[in-house]
C-alpha atoms as a PDB file:
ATOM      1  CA  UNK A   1     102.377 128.592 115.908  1.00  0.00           C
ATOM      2  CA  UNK A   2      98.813 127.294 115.216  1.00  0.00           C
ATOM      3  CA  UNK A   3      97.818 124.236 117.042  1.00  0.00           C
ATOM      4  CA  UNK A   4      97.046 121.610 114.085  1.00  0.00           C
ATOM      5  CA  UNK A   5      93.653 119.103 115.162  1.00  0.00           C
ATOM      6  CA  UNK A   6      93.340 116.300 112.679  1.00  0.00           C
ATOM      7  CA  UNK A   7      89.541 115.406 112.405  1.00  0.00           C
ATOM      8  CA  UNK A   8      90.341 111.950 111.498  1.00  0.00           C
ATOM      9  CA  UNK A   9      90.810 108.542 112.737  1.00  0.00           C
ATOM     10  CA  UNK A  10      92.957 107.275 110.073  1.00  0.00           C
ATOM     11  CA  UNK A  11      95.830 105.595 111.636  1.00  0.00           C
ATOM     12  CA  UNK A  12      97.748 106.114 108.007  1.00  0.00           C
ATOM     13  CA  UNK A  13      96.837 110.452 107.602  1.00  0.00           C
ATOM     14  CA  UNK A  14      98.690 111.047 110.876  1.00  0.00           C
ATOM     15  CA  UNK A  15     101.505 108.671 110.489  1.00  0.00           C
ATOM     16  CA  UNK A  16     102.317 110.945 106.966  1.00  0.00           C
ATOM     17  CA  UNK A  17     101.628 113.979 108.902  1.00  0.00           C
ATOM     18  CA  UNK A  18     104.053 113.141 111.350  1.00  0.00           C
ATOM     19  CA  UNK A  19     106.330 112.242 108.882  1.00  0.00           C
ATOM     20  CA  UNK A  20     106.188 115.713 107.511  1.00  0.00           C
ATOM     21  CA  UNK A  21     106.823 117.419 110.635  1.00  0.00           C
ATOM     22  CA  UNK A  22     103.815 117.927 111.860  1.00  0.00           C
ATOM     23  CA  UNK A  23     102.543 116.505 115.037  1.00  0.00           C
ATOM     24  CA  UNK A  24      98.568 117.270 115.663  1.00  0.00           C
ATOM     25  CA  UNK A  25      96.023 116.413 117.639  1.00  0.00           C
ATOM     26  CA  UNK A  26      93.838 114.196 116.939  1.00  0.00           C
ATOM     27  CA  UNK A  27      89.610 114.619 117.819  1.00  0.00           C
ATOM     28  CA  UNK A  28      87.235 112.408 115.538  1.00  0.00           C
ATOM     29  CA  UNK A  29      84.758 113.989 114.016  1.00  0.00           C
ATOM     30  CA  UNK A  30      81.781 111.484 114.343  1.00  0.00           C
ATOM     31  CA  UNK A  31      80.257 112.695 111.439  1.00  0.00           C
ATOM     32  CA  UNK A  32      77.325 109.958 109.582  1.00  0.00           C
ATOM     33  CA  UNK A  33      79.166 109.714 106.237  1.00  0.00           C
ATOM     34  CA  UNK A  34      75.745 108.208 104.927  1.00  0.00           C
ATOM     35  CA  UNK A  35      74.282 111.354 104.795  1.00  0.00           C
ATOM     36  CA  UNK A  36      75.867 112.454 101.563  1.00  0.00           C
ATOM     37  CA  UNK A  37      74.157 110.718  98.664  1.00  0.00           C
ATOM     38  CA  UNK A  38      74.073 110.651  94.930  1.00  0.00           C
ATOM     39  CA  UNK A  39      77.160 113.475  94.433  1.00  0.00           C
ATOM     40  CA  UNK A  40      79.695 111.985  91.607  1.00  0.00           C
ATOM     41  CA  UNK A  41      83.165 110.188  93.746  1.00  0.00           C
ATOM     42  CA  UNK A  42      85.307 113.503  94.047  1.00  0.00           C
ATOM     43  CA  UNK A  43      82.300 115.404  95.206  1.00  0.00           C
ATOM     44  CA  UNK A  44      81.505 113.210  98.185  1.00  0.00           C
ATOM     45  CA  UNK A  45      84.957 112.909  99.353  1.00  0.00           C
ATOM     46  CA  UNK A  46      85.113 116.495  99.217  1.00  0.00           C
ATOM     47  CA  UNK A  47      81.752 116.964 101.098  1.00  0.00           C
ATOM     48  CA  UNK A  48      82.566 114.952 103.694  1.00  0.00           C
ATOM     49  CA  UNK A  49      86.024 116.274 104.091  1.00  0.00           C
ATOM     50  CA  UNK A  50      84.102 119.572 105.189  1.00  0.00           C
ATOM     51  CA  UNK A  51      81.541 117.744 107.335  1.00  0.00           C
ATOM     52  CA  UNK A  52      84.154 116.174 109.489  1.00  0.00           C
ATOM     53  CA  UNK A  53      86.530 119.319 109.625  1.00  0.00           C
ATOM     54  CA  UNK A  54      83.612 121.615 110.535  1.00  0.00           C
ATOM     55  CA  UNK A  55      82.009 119.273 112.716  1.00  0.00           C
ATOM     56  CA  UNK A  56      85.166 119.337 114.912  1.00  0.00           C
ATOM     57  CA  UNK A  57      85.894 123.121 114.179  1.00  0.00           C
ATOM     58  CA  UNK A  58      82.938 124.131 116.061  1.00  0.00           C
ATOM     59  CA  UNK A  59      83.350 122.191 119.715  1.00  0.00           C
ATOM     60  CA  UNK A  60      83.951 124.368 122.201  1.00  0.00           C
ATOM     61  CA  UNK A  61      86.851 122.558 123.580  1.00  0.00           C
ATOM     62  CA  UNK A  62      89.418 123.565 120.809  1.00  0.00           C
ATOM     63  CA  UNK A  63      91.953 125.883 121.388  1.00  0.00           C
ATOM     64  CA  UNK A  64      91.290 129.569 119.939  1.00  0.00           C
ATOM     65  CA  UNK A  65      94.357 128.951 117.282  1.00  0.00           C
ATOM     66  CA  UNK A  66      93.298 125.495 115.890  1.00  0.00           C
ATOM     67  CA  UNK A  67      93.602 124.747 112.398  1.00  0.00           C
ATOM     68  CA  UNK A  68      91.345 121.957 111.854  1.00  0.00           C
ATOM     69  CA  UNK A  69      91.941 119.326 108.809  1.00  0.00           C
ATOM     70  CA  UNK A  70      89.247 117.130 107.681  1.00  0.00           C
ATOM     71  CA  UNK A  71      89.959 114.777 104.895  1.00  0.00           C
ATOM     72  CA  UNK A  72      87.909 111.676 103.313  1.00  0.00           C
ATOM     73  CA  UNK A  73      89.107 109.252 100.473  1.00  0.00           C
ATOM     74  CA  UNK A  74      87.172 107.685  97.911  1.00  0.00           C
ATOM     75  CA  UNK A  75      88.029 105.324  95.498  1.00  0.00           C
ATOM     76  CA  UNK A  76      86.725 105.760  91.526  1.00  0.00           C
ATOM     77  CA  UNK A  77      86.266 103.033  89.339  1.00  0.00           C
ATOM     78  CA  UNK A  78      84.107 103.214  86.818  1.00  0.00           C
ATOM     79  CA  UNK A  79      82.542 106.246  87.555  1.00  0.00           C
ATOM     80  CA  UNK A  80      81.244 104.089  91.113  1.00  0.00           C
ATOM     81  CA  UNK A  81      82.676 105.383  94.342  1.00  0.00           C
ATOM     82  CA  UNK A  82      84.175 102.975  96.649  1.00  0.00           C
ATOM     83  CA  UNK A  83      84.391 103.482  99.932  1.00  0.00           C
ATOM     84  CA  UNK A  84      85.207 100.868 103.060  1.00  0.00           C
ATOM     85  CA  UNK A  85      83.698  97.219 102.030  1.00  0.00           C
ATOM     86  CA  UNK A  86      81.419  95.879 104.778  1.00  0.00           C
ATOM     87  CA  UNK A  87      82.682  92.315 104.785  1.00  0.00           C
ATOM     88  CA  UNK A  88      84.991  90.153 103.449  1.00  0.00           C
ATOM     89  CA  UNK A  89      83.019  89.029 100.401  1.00  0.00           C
ATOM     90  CA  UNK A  90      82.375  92.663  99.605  1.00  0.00           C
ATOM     91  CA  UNK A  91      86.170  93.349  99.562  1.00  0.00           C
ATOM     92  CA  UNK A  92      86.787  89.974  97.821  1.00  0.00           C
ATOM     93  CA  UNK A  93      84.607  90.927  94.430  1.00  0.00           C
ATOM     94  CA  UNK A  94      86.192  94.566  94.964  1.00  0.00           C
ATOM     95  CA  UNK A  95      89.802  93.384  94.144  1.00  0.00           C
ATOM     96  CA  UNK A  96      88.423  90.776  91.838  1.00  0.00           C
ATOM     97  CA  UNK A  97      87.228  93.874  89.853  1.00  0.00           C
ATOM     98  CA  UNK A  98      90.169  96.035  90.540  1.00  0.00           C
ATOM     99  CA  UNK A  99      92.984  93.759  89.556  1.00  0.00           C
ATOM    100  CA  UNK A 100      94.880  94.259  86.266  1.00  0.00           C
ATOM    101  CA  UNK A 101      92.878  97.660  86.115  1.00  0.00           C
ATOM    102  CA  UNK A 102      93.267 101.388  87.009  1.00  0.00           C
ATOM    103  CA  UNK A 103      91.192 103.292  89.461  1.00  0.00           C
ATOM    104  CA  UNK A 104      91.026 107.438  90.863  1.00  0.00           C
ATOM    105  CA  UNK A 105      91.735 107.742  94.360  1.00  0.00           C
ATOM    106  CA  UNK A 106      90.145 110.953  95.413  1.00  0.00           C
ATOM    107  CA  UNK A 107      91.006 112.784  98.781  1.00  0.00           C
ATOM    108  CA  UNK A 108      88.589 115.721  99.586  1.00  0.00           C
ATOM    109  CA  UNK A 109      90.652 118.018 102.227  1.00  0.00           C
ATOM    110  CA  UNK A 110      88.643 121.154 104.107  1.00  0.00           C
ATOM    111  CA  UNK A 111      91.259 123.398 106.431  1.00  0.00           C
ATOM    112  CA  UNK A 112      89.539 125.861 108.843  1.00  0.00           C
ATOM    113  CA  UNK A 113      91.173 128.457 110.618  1.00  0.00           C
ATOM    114  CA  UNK A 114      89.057 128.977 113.870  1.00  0.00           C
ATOM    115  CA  UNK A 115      90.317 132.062 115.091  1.00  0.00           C
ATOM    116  CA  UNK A 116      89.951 133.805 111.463  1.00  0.00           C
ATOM    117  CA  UNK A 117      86.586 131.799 111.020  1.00  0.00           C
ATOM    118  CA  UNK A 118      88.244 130.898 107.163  1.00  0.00           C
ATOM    119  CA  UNK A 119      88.218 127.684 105.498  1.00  0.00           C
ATOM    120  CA  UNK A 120      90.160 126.678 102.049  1.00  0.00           C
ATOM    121  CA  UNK A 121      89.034 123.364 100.458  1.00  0.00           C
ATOM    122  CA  UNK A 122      90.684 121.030  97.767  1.00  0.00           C
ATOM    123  CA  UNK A 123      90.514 117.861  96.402  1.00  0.00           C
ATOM    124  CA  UNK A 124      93.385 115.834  95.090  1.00  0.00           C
ATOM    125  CA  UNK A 125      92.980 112.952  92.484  1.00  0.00           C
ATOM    126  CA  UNK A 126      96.022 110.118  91.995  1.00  0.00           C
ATOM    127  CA  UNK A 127      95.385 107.429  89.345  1.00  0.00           C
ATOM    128  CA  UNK A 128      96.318 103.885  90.619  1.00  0.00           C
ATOM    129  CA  UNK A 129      97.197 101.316  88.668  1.00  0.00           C
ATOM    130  CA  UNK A 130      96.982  98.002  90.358  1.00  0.00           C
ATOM    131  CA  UNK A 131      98.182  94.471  89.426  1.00  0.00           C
ATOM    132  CA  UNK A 132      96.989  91.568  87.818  1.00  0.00           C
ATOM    133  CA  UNK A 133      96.537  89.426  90.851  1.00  0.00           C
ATOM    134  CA  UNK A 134      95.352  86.220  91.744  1.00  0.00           C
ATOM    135  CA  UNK A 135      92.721  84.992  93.653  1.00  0.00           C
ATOM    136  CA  UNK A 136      95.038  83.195  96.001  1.00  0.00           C
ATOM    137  CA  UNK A 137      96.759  86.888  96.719  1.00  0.00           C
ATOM    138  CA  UNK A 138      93.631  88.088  97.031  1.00  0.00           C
ATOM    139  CA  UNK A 139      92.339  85.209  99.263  1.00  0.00           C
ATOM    140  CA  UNK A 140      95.634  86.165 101.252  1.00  0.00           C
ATOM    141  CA  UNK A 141      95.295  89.752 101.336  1.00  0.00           C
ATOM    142  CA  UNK A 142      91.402  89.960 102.570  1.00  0.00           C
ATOM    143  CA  UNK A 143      92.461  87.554 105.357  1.00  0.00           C
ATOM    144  CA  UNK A 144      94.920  90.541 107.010  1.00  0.00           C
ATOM    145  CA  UNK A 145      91.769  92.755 107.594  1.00  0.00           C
ATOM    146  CA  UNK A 146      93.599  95.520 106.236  1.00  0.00           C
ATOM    147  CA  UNK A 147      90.929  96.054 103.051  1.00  0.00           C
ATOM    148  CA  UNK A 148      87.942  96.337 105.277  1.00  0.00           C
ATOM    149  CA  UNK A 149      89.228  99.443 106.985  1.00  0.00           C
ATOM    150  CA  UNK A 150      89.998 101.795 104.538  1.00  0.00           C
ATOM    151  CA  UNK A 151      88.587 103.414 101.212  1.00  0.00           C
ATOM    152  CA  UNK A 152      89.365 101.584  98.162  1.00  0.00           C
ATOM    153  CA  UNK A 153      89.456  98.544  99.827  1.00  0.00           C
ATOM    154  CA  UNK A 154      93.825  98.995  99.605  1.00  0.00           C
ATOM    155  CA  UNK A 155      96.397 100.822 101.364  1.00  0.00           C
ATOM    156  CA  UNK A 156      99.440 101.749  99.460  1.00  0.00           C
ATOM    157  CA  UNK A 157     101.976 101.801 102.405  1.00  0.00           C
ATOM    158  CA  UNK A 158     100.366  98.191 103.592  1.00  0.00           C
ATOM    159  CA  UNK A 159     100.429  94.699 102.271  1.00  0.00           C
ATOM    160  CA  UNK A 160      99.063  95.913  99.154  1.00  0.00           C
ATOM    161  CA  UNK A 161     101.514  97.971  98.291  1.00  0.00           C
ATOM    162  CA  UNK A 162     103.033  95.658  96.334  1.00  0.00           C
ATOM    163  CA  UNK A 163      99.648  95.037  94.769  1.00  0.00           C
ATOM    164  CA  UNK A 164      99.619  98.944  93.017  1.00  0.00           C
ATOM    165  CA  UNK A 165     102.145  98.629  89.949  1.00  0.00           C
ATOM    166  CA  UNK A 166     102.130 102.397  89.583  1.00  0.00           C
ATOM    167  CA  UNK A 167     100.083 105.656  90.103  1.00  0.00           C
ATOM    168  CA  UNK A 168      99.893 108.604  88.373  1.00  0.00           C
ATOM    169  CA  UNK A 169      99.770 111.639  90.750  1.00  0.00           C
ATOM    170  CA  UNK A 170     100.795 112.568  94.676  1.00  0.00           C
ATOM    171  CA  UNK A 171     101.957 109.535  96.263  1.00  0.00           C
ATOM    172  CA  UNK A 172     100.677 111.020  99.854  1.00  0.00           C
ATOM    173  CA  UNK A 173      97.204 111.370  98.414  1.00  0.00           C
ATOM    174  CA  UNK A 174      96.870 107.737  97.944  1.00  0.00           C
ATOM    175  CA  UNK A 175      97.088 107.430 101.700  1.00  0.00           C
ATOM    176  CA  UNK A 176      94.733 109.678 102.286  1.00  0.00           C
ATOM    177  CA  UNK A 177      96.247 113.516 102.694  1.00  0.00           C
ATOM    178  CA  UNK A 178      98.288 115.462  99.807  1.00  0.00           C
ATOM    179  CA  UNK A 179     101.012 117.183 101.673  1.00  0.00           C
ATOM    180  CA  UNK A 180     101.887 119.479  98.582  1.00  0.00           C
ATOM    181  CA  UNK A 181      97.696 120.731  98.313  1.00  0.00           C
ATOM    182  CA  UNK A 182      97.731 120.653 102.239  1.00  0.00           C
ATOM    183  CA  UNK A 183     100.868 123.513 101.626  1.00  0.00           C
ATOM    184  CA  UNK A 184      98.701 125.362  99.249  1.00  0.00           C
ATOM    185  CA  UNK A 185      95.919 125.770 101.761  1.00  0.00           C
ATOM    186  CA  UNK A 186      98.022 126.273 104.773  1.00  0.00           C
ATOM    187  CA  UNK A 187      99.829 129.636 102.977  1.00  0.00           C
ATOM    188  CA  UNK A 188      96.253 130.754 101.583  1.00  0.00           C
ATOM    189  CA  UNK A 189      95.136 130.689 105.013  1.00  0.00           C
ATOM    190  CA  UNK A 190      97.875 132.937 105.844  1.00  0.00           C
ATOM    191  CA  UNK A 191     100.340 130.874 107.742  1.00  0.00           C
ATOM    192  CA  UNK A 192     103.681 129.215 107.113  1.00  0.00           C
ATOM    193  CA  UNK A 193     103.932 125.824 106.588  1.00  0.00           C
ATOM    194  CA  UNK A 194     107.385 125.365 108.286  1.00  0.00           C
ATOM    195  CA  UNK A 195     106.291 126.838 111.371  1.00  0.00           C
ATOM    196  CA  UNK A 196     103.410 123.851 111.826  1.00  0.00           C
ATOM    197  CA  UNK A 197     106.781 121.426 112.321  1.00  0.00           C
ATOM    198  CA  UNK A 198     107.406 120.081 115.694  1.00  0.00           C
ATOM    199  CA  UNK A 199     110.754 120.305 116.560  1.00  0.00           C
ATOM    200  CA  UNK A 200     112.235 118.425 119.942  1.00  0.00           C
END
């Protein structure tokens, strides 16, 4: 069985993968995410999917069998990408804009196989529809902290979640890794998907 490395920080990506079975390790990538510029939404969450998975694909510390996922999450909203806001106001006139409207909530995801030296990439897309919401639930909900620490300024299995009225798409993608494209890429890279889950 492969040893899975998560090249991610995102508290929310591991808790899913766990969910699914799969246990990895987890080794942040670093990687400046400023350094991709002026690419449409799904293109820099893609791009910087691959920066962080090959960033941590080529240490020297990983274990010959690593299959390294990187993954990055952008929000779309009128063609704009939205990433994490950098204060409270920021994330205030974000869901002041966002409420009673639909956005795209892109997840780039790059797989690399170390000991092949292959690498399958993919990006899922989920439409969200959020409430109508007031700025008193707003008010509320930027006081948590949760919206200044993740794309979108919104997590769908956190206090907003009762903020999104619907989506159209892969639930799992909305928090940040689609475990059905995250299949896809584990069999085109050869290996079988129920072998990656820990069992006691």
């Amino acid at each position: 069985m492969p040893t899975f490395v998560l090249a991610s920080a995102s508290p929310a990506r591991l808790a899913t993968l766990r969910s699914a079975g799969i246990d990895p390790s987890v080794i942040v990538s670093g990687v400046d995410e400023s350094q991709v510029v002026d690419v449409p939404p799904s293109v820099l969450a893609q791009r910087l999917a691959e920066l962080k998975a090959r960033a941590v694909a080529g240490r020297d510390d990983l274990p010959a069998d690593a299959l390294v996922l990187g993954c990055d999450s952008v929000l779309e909203l009128d063609g704009e990408a939205l990433g994490k806001p950098v204060d409270v106001e920021e994330a205030t006139a974000r869901w002041r804009s966002m409420r009673g409207r639909a956005g795209t909530l892109h997840s780039g995801h790059c797989l690399i196989d170390v000991a092949a030296g292959a690498e399958r990439t993919g990006t899922g897309s989920t439409t969200v529809h959020f409430a109508d919401v007031d700025d008193a639930e707003i008010e509320a909900y930027v006081a948590t902290e949760e919206p200044l620490h993740v794309a979108g300024a919104f997590t769908i299995d956190g206090f907003a979640g009762a903020f999104v009225e619907r989506i159209e798409g892969d639930h799992h993608n909305v928090v940040g890794v689609s475990l059905p494209l995250l299949r896809r890429m584990v069999r085109d890279l050869g290996h079988s998907w129920p072998a990656l889950w820990s069992r006691p």
